[in-house]
C-alpha atoms as a PDB file:
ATOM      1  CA  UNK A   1       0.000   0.000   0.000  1.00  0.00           C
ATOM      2  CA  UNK A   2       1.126   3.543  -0.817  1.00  0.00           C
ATOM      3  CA  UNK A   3       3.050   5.363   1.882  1.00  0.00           C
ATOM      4  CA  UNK A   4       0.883   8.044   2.224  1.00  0.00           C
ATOM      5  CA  UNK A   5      -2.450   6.222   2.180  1.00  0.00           C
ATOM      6  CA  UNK A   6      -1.074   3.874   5.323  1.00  0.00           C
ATOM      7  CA  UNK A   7      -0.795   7.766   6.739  1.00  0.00           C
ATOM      8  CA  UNK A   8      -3.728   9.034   5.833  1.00  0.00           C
ATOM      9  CA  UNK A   9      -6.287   5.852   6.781  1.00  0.00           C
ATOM     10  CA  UNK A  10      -4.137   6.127  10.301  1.00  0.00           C
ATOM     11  CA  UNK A  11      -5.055  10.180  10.372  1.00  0.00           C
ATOM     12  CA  UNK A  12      -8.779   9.354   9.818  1.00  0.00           C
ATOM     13  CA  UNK A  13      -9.045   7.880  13.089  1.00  0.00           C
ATOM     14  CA  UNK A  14      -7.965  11.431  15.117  1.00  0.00           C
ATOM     15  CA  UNK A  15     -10.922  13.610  13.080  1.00  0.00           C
ATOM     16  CA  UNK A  16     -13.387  14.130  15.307  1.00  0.00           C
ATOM     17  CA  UNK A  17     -10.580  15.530  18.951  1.00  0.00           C
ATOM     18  CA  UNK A  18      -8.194  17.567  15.781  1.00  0.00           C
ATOM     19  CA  UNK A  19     -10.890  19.495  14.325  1.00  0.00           C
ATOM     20  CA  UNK A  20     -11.582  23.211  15.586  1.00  0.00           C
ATOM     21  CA  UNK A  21     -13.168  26.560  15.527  1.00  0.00           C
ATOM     22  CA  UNK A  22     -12.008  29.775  15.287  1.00  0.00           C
ATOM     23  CA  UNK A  23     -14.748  31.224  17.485  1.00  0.00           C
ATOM     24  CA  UNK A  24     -13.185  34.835  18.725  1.00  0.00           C
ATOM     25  CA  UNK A  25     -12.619  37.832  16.115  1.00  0.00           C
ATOM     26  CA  UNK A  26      -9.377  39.959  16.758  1.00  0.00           C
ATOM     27  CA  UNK A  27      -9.894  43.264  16.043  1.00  0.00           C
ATOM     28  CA  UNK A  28      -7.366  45.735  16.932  1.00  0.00           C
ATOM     29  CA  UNK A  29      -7.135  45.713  20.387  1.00  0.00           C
ATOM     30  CA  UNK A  30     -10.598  44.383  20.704  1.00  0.00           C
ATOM     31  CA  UNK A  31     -11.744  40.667  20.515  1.00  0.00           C
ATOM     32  CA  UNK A  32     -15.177  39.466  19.986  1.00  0.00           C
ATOM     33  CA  UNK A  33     -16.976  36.348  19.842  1.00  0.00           C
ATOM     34  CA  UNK A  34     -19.886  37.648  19.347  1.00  0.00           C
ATOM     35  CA  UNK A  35     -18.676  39.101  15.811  1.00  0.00           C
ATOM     36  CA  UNK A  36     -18.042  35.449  14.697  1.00  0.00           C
ATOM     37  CA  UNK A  37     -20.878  33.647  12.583  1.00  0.00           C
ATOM     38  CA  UNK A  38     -20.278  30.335  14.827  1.00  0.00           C
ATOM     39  CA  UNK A  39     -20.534  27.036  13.244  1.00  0.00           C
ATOM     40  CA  UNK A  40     -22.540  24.625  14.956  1.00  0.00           C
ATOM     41  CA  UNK A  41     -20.224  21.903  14.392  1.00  0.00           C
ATOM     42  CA  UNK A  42     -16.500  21.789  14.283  1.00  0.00           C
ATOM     43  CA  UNK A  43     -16.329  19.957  11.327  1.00  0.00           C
ATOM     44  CA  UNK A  44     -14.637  21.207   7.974  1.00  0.00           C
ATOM     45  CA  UNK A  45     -16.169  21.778   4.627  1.00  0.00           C
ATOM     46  CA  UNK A  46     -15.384  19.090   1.861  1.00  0.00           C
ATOM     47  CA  UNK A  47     -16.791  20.347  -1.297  1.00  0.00           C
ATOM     48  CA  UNK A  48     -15.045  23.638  -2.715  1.00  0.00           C
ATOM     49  CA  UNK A  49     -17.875  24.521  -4.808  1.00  0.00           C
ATOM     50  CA  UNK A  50     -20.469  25.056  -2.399  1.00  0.00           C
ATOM     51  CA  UNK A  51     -21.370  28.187  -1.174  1.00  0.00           C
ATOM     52  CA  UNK A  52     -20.694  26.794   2.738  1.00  0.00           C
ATOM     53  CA  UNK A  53     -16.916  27.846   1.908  1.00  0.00           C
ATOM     54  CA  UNK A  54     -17.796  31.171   2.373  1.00  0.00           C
ATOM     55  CA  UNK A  55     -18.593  31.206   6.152  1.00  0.00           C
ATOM     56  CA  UNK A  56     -19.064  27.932   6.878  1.00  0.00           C
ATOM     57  CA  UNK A  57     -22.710  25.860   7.420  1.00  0.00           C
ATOM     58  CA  UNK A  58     -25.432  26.326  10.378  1.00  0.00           C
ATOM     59  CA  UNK A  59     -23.732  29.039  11.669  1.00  0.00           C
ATOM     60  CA  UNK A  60     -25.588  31.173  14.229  1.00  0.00           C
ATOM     61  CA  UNK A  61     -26.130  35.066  13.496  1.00  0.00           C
ATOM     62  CA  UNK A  62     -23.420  37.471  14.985  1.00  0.00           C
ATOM     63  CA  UNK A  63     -25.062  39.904  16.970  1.00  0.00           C
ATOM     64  CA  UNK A  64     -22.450  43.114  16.738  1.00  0.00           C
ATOM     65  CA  UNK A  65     -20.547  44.346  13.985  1.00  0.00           C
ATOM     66  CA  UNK A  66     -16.958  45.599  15.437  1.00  0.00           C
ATOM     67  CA  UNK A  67     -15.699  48.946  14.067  1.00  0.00           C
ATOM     68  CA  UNK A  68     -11.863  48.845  13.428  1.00  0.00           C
ATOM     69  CA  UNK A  69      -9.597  51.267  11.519  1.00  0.00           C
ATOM     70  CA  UNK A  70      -7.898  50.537   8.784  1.00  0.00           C
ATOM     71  CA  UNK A  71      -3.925  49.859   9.500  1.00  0.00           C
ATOM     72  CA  UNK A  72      -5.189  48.172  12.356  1.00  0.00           C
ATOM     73  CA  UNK A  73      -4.184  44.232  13.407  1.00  0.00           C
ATOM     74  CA  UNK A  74      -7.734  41.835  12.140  1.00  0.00           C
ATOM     75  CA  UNK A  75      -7.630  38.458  12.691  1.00  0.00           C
ATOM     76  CA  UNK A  76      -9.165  35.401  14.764  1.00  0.00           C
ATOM     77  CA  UNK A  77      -8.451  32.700  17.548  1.00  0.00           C
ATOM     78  CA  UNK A  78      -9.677  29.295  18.375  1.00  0.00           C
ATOM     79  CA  UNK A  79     -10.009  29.119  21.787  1.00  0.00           C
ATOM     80  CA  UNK A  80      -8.383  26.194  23.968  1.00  0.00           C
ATOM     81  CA  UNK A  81      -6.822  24.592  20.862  1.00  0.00           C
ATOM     82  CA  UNK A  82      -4.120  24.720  18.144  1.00  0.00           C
ATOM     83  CA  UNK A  83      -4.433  24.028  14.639  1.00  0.00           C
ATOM     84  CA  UNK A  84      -3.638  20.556  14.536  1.00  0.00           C
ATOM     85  CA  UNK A  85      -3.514  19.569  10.642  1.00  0.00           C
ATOM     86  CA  UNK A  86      -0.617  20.367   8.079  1.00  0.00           C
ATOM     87  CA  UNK A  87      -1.640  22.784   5.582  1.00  0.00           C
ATOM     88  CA  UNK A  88      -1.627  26.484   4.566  1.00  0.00           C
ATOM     89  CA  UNK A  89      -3.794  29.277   6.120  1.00  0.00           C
ATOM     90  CA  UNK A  90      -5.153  32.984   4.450  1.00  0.00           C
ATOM     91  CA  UNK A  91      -7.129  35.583   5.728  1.00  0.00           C
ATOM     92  CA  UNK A  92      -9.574  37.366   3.401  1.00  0.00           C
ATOM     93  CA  UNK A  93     -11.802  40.811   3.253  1.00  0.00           C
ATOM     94  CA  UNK A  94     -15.046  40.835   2.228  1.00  0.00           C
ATOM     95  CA  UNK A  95     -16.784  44.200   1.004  1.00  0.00           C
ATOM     96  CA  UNK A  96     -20.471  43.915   1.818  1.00  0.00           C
ATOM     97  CA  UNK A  97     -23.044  45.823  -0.043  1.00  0.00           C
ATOM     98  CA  UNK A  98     -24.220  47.789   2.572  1.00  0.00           C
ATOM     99  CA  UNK A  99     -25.001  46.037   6.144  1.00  0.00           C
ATOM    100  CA  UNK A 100     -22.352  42.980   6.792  1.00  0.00           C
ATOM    101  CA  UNK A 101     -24.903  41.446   9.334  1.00  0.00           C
ATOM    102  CA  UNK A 102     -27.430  41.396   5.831  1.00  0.00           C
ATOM    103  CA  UNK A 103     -25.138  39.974   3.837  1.00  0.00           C
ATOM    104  CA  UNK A 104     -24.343  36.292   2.708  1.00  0.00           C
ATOM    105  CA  UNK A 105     -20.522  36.461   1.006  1.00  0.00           C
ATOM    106  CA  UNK A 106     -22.206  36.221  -2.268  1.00  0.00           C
ATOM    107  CA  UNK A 107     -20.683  37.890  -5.430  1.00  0.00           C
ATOM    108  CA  UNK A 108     -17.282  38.856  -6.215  1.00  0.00           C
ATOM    109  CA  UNK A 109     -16.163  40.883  -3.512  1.00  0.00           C
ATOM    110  CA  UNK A 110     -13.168  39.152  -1.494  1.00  0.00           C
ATOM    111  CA  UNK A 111      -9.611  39.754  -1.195  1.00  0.00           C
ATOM    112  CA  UNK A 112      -6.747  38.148   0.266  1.00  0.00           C
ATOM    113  CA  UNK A 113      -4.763  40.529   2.942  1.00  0.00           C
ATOM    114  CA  UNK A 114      -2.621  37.443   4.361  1.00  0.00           C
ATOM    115  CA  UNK A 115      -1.730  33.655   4.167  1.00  0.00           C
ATOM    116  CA  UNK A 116       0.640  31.626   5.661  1.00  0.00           C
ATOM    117  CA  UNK A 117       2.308  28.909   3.680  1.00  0.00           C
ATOM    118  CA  UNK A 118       4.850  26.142   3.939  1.00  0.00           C
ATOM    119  CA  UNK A 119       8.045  25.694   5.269  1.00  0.00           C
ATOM    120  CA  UNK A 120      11.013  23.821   4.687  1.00  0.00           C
ATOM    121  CA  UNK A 121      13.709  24.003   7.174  1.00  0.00           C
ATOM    122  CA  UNK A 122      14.409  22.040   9.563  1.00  0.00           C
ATOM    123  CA  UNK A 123      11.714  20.124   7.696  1.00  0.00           C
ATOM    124  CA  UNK A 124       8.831  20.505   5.496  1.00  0.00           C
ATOM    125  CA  UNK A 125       5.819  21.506   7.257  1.00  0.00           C
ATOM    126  CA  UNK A 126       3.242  24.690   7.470  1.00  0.00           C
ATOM    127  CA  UNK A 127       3.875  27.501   9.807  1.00  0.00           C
ATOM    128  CA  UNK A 128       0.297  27.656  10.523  1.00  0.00           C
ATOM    129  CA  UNK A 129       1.062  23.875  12.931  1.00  0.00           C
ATOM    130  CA  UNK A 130       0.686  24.751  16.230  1.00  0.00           C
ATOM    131  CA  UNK A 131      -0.434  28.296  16.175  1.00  0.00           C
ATOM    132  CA  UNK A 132      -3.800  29.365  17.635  1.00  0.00           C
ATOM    133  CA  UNK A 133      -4.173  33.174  16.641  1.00  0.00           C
ATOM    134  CA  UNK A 134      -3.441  34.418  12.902  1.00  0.00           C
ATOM    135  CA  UNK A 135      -3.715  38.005  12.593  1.00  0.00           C
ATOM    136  CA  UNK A 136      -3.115  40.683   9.617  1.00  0.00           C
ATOM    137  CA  UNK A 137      -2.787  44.824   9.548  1.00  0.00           C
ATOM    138  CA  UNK A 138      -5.788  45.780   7.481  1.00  0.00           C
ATOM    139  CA  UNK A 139      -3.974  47.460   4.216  1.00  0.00           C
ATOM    140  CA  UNK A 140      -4.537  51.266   5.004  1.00  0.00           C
ATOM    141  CA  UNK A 141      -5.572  51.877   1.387  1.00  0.00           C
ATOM    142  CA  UNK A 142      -8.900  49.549   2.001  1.00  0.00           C
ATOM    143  CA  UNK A 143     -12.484  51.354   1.463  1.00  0.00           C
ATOM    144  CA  UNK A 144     -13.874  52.300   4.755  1.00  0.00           C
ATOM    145  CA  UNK A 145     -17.332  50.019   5.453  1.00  0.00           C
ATOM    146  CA  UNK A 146     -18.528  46.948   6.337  1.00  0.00           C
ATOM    147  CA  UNK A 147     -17.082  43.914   5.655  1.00  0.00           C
ATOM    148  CA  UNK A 148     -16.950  40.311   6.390  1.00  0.00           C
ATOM    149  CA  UNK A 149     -13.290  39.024   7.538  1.00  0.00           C
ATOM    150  CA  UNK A 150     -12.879  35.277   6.841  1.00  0.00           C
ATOM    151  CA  UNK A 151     -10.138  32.773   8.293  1.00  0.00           C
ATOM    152  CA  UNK A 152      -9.412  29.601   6.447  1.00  0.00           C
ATOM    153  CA  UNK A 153      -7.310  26.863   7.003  1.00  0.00           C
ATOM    154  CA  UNK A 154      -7.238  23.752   4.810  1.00  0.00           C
ATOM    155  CA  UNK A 155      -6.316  20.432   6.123  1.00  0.00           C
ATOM    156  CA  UNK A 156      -4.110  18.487   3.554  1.00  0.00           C
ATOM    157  CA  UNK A 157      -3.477  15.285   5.853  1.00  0.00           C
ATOM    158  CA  UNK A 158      -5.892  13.319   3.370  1.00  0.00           C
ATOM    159  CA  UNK A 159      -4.108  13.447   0.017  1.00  0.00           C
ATOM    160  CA  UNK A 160      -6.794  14.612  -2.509  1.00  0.00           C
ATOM    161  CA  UNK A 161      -9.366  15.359  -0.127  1.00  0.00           C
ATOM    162  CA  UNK A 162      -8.694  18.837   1.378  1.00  0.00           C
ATOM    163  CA  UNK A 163     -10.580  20.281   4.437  1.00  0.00           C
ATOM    164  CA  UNK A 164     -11.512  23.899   5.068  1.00  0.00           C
ATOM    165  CA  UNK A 165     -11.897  24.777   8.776  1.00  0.00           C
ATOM    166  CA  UNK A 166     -13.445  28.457   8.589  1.00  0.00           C
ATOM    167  CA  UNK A 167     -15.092  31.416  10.363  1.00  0.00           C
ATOM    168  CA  UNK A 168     -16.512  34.821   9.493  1.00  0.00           C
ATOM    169  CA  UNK A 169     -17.126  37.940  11.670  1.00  0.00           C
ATOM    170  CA  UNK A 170     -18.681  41.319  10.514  1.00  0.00           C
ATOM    171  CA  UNK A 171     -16.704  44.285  10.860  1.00  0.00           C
ATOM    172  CA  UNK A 172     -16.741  47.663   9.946  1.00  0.00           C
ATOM    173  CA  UNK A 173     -13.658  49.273   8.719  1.00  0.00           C
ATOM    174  CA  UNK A 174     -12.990  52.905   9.556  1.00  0.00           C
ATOM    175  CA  UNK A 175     -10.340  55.841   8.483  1.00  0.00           C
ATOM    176  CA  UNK A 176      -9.814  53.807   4.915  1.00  0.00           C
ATOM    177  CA  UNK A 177      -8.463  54.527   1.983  1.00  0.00           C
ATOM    178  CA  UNK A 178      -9.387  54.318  -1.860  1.00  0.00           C
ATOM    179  CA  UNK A 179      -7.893  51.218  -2.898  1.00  0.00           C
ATOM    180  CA  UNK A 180      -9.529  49.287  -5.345  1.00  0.00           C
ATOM    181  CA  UNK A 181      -8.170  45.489  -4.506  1.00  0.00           C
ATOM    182  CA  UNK A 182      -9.107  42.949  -6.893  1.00  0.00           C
ATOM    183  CA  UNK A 183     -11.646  40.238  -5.898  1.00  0.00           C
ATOM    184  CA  UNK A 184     -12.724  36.995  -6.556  1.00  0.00           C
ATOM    185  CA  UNK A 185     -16.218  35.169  -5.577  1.00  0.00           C
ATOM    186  CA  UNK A 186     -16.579  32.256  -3.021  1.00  0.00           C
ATOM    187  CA  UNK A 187     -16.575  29.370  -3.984  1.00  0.00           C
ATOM    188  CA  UNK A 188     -14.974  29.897  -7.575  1.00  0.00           C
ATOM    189  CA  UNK A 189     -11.749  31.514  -5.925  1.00  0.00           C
ATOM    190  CA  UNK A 190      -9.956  27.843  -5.497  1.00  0.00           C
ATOM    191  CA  UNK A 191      -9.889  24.997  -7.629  1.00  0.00           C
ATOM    192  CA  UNK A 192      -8.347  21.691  -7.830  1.00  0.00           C
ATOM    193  CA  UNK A 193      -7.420  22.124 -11.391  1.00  0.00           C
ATOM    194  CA  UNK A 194      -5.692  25.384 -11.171  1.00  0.00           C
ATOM    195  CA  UNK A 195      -4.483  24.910  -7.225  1.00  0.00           C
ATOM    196  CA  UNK A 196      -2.149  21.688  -7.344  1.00  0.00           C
ATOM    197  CA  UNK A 197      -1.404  23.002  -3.352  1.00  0.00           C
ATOM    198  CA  UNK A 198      -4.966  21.501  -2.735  1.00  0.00           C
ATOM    199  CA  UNK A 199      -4.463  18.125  -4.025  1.00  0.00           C
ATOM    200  CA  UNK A 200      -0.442  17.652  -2.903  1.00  0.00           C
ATOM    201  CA  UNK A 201       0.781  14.328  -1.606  1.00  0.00           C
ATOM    202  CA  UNK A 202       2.442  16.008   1.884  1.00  0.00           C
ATOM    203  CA  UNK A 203       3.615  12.641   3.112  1.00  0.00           C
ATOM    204  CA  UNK A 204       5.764  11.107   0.410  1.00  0.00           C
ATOM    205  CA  UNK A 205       7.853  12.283  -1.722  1.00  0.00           C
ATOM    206  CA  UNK A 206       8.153  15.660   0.385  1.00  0.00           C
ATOM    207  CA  UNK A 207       7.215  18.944  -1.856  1.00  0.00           C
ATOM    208  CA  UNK A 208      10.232  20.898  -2.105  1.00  0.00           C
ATOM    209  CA  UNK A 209       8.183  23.760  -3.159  1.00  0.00           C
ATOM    210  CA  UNK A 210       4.349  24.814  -2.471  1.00  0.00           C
ATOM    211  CA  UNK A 211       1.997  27.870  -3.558  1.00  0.00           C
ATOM    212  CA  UNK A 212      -1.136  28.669  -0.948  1.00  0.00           C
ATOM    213  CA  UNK A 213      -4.487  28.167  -2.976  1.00  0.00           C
ATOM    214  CA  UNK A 214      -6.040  31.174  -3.909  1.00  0.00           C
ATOM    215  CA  UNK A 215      -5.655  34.388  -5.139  1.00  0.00           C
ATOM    216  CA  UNK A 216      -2.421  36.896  -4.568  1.00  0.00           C
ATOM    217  CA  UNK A 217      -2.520  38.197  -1.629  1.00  0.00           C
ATOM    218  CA  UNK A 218      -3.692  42.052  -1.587  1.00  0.00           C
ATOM    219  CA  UNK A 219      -1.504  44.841   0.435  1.00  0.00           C
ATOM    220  CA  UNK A 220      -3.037  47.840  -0.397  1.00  0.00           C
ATOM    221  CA  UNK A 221      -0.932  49.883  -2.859  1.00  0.00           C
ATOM    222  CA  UNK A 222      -1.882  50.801  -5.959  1.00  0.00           C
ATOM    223  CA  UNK A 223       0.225  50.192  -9.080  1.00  0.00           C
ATOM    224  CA  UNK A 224       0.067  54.234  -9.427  1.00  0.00           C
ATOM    225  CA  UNK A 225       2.103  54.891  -6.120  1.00  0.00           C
ATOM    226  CA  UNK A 226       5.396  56.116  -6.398  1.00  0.00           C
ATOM    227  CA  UNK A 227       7.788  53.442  -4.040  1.00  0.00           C
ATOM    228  CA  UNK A 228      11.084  54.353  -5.296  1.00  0.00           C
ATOM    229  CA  UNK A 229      11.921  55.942  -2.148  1.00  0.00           C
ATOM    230  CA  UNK A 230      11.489  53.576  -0.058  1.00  0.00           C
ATOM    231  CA  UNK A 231      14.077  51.949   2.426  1.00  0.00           C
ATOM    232  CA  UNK A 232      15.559  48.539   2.000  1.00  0.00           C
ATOM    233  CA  UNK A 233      14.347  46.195   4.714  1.00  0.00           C
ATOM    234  CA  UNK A 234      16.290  43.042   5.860  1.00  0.00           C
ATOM    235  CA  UNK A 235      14.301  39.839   4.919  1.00  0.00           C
ATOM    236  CA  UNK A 236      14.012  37.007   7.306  1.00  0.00           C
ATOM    237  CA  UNK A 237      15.157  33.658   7.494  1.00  0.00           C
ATOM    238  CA  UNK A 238      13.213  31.052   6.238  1.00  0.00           C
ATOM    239  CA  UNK A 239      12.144  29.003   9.135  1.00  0.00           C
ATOM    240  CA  UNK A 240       9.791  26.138  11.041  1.00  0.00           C
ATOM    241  CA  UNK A 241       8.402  27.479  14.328  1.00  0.00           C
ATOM    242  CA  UNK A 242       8.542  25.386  16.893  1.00  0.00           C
ATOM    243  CA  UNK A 243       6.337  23.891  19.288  1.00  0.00           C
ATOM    244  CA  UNK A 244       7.330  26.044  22.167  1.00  0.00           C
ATOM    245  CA  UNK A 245       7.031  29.331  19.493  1.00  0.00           C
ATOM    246  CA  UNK A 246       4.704  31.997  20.475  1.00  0.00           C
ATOM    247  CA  UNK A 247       0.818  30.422  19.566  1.00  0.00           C
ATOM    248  CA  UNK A 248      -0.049  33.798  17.923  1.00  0.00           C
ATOM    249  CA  UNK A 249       1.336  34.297  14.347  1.00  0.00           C
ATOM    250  CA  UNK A 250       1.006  38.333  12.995  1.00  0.00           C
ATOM    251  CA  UNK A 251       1.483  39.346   9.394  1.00  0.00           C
ATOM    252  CA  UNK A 252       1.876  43.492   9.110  1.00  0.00           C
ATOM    253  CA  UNK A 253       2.514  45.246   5.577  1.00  0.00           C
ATOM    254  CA  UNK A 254       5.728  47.223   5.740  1.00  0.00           C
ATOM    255  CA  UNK A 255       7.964  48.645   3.279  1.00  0.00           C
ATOM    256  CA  UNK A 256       8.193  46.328   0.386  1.00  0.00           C
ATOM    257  CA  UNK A 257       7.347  43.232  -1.130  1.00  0.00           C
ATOM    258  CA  UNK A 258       7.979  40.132   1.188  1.00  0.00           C
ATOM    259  CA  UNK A 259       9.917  37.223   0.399  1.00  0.00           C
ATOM    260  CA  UNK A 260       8.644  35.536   3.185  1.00  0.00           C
ATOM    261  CA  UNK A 261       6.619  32.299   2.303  1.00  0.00           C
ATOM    262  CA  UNK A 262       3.787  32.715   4.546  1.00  0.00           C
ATOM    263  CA  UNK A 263       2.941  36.271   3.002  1.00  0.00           C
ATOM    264  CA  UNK A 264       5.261  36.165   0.058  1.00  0.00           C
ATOM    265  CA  UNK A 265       4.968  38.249  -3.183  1.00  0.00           C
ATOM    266  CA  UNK A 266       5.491  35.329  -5.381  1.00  0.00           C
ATOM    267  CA  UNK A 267       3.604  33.126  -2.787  1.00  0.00           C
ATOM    268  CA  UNK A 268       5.723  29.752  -3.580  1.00  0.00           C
ATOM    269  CA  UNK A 269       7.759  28.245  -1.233  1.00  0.00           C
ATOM    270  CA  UNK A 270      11.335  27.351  -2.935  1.00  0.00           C
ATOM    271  CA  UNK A 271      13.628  27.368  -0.475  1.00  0.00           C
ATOM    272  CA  UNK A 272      17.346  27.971  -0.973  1.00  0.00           C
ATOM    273  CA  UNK A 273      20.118  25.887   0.296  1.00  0.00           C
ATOM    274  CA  UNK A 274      20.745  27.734   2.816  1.00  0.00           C
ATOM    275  CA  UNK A 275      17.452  28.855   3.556  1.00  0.00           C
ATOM    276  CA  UNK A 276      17.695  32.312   3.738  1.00  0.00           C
ATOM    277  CA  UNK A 277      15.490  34.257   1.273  1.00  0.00           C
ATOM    278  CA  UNK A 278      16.459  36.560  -1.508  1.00  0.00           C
ATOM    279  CA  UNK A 279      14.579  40.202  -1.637  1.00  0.00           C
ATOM    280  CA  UNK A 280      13.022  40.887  -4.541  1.00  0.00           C
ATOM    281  CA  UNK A 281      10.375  44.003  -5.375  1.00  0.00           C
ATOM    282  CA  UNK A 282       6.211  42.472  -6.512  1.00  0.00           C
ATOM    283  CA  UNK A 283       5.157  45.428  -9.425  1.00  0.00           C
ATOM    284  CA  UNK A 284       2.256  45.902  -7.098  1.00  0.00           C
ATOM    285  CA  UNK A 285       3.212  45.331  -3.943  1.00  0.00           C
ATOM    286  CA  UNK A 286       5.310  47.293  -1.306  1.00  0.00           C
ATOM    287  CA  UNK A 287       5.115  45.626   1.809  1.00  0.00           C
ATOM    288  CA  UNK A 288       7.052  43.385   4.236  1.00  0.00           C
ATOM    289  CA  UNK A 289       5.078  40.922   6.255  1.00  0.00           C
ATOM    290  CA  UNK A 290       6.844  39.307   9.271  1.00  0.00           C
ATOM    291  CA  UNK A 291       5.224  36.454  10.976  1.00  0.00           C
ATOM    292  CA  UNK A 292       5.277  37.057  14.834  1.00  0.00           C
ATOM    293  CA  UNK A 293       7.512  34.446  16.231  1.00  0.00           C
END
């Protein structure tokens, strides 16, 4: 029998105690739970073409809608748990029509502001293992209104078969900007045919390289703006964190296009021999984004 088959049937067994919720909103300094659309169940979402990969299924309402500015730190936690599957994680925007507690996700109106991606050294893995709080800076150039902000991380422990743990939360972004970000509908924005990172064999043989599903991720400058002045910024090392790392893991736009793969400009993870990464300048993208170790 195939290597990672043996794995995978053994991995089916542990479902039910390794699933989990991201059930509080980080917003700013503020957290809310009762922001989050709350799944019933802590189960994931199989089929990437149903409109339940937007904010999950048999959610209950949210009963506030938490006003943060934009350039501010969004993001959610799961409560009493870590993320216990190997795979990538994003974090997306989603411009509502008018009222976010009104609307359903529907049309094409999300963006990526964040992801984090694989790893290589000391050994492949995702630097979303082990973490329980993923947070972003809001791109300051993003329209001021209300939004949905949607967490997603995709299990890849059953080759072939990947599963979406997600949450939404309504928010209402203040002090924005007049970016114009482009955006993609849910479902439609992933696909198995165009997103090999969904369908990857992570047991055997070991990817040497890996690009998070989805779209590029957005950091809110315009192709217009004028970043030749800008100042150089070391990059950092390409690295696994470890168990007894921090549980939170923070992605802020900076100066200039990362290199780093959890929020990198070219979003695949190559790494070099010695595992330090290269700077290099995204046409549309000036920003660093350092995970928080």
């Amino acid at each position: 029998m195939k290597f990672s088959a043996i794995l995978g049937l053994a991995l089916i067994a542990q479902t039910a105690s390794a699933h989990y919720i991201f059930d509080t909103l980080v917003a700013g300094s503020t957290t809310s739970t009762k922001a989050v659309r709350k799944p019933a169940e802590n189960s994931p979402i199989n089929d990437i073409t149903s409109n339940n990969l937007r904010c999950n299924v048999n959610t209950s309402p949210a009963t506030e809608t938490v006003s943060v500015a934009a350039g501010s730190k969004i993001g959610f936690r799961i409560s009493n748990q870590k993320i216990y599957h190997l795979g990538p994680a994003a974090l997306y925007l989603g411009k509502a029509p008018g009222s976010a507690a009104e609307w359903d996700g529907s049309g094409q109106s999300w963006f990526k502001i964040a992801e984090w991606g694989a790893v290589f050294e000391p050994q492949f893995s995702f630097s979303s293992l082990d973490k329980s709080e993923f947070t972003a800076t809001i791109p300051p150039q993003v329209p001021s209104g209300e939004y949905l902000v949607r967490i997603e991380q995709i299990g890849l422990h059953q080759p072939g078969a990947p599963e979406f743990y997600l949450s939404c939360a309504q928010v209402k972004i203040t002090d924005g900007g007049n970016g114009n970000p482009p955006m993609v509908s849910i479902p439609g924005y992933v696909s198995k045919e165009k997103d090999p990172g969904l369908t990857v064999d992570i047991y055997y043989p070991k990817p040497t390289q890996y690009t998070v599903p989805g779209p590029e991720i957005y950091y809110g400058f315009n192709d217009s703006d004028d970043t030749s002045d800008l100042p150089d910024e070391p990059q950092p090392q390409n690295r696994v964190p470890s168990s007894s790392s921090s549980p939170s893991a923070t992605v802020s736009p900076a100066s200039k296009a990362s290199t780093f793969p959890n929020a990198s400009a070219s979003r695949t993870s190559n790494p070099s021999p010695s595992a330090t990464l290269t700077p290099t300048r995204a046409p549309a993208c000036t920003c660093t984004c350092y995970p928080d170790y």
